[in-house]
Protein backbone atom coordinates (compact mmCIF):
# COMPACT_ATOMS: atom_id res chain seq x y z
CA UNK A 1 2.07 0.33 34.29
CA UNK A 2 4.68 -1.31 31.62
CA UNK A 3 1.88 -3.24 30.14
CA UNK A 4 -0.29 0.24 29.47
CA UNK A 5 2.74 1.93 28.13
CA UNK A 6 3.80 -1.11 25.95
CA UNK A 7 0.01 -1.75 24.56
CA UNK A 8 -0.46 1.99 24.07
CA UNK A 9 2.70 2.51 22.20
CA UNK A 10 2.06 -1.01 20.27
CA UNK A 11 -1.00 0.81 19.00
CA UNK A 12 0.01 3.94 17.90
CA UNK A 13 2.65 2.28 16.19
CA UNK A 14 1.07 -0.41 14.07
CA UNK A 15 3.05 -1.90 11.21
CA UNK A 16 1.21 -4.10 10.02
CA UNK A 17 3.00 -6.83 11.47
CA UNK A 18 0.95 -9.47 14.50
CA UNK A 19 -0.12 -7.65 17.82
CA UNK A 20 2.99 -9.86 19.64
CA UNK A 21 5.67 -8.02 17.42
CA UNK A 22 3.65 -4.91 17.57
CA UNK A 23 4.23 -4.54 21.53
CA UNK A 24 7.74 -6.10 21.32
CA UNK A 25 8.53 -3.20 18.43
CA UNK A 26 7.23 -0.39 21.51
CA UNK A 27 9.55 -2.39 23.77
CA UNK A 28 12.51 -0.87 21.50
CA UNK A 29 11.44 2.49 21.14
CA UNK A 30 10.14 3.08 24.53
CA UNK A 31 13.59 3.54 25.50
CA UNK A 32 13.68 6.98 23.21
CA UNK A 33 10.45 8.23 24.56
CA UNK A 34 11.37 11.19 26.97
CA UNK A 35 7.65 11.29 27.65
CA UNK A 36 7.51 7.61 28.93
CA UNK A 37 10.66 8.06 31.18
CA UNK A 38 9.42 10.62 32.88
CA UNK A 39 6.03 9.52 33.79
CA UNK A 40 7.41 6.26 34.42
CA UNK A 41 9.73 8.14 36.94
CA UNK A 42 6.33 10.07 38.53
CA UNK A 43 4.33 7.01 38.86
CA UNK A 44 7.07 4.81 40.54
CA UNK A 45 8.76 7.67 42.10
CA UNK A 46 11.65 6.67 41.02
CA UNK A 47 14.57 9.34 39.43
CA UNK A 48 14.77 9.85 35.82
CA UNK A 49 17.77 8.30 35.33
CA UNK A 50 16.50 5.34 37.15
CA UNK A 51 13.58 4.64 34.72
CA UNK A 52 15.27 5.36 31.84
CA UNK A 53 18.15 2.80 32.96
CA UNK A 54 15.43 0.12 34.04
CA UNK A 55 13.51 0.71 30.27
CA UNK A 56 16.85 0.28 28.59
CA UNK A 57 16.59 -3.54 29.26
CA UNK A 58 13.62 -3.84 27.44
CA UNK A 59 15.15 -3.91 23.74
CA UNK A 60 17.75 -7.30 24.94
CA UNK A 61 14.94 -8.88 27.01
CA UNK A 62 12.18 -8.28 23.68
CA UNK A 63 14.88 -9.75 21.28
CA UNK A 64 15.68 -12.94 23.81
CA UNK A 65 11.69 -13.26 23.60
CA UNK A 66 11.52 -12.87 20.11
CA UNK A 67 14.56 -15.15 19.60
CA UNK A 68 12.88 -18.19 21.59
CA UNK A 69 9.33 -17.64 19.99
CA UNK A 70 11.17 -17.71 16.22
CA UNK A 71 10.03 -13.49 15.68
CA UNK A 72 11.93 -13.88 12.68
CA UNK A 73 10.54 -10.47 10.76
CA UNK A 74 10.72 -9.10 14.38
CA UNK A 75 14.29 -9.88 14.66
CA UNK A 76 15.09 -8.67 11.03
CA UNK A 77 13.80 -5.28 12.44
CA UNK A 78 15.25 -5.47 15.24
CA UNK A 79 18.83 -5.94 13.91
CA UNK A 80 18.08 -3.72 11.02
CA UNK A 81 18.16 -0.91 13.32
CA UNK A 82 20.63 -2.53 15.24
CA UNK A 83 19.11 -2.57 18.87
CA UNK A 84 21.65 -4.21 21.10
């Protein structure tokens, strides 16, 4: 389920950069996506607030990823638009 929503947003949001910073990019927006929490919610059946707290770790855990795999332009990005 995570890895559909993560390769689908990855796609529609292409930046030019390689497909690993592409899906780690959706990671920090998916977050925002009202859309994503709530079918997240339907499909795990799980409250809104739920989701949207369990997608809000995404951002830390794609920096840490980033951060050990040496994402540098990722990491500019990410702390451009200051993601915690």
């Amino acid at each position: 389920m995570l890895t559909d929503l993560l390769r689908n947003a990855s796609k529609a949001n292409s930046q030019q950069l390689p497909i690993s910073e592409q899906v780690l990019v959706a990671a920090l927006r998916l977050v925002d996506d009202k859309t994503v929490i709530t079918k997240l919610a339907q499909d795990l059946a799980v409250s809104s607030v739920k989701a949207e707290c369990d997608l809000a770790r995404l951002p830390k855990a794609a920096i840490v990823l980033a951060a050990e795999n040496k994402m540098n332009s990722f990491l500019q990005l990410a702390n451009r638009n200051q993601f915690p």
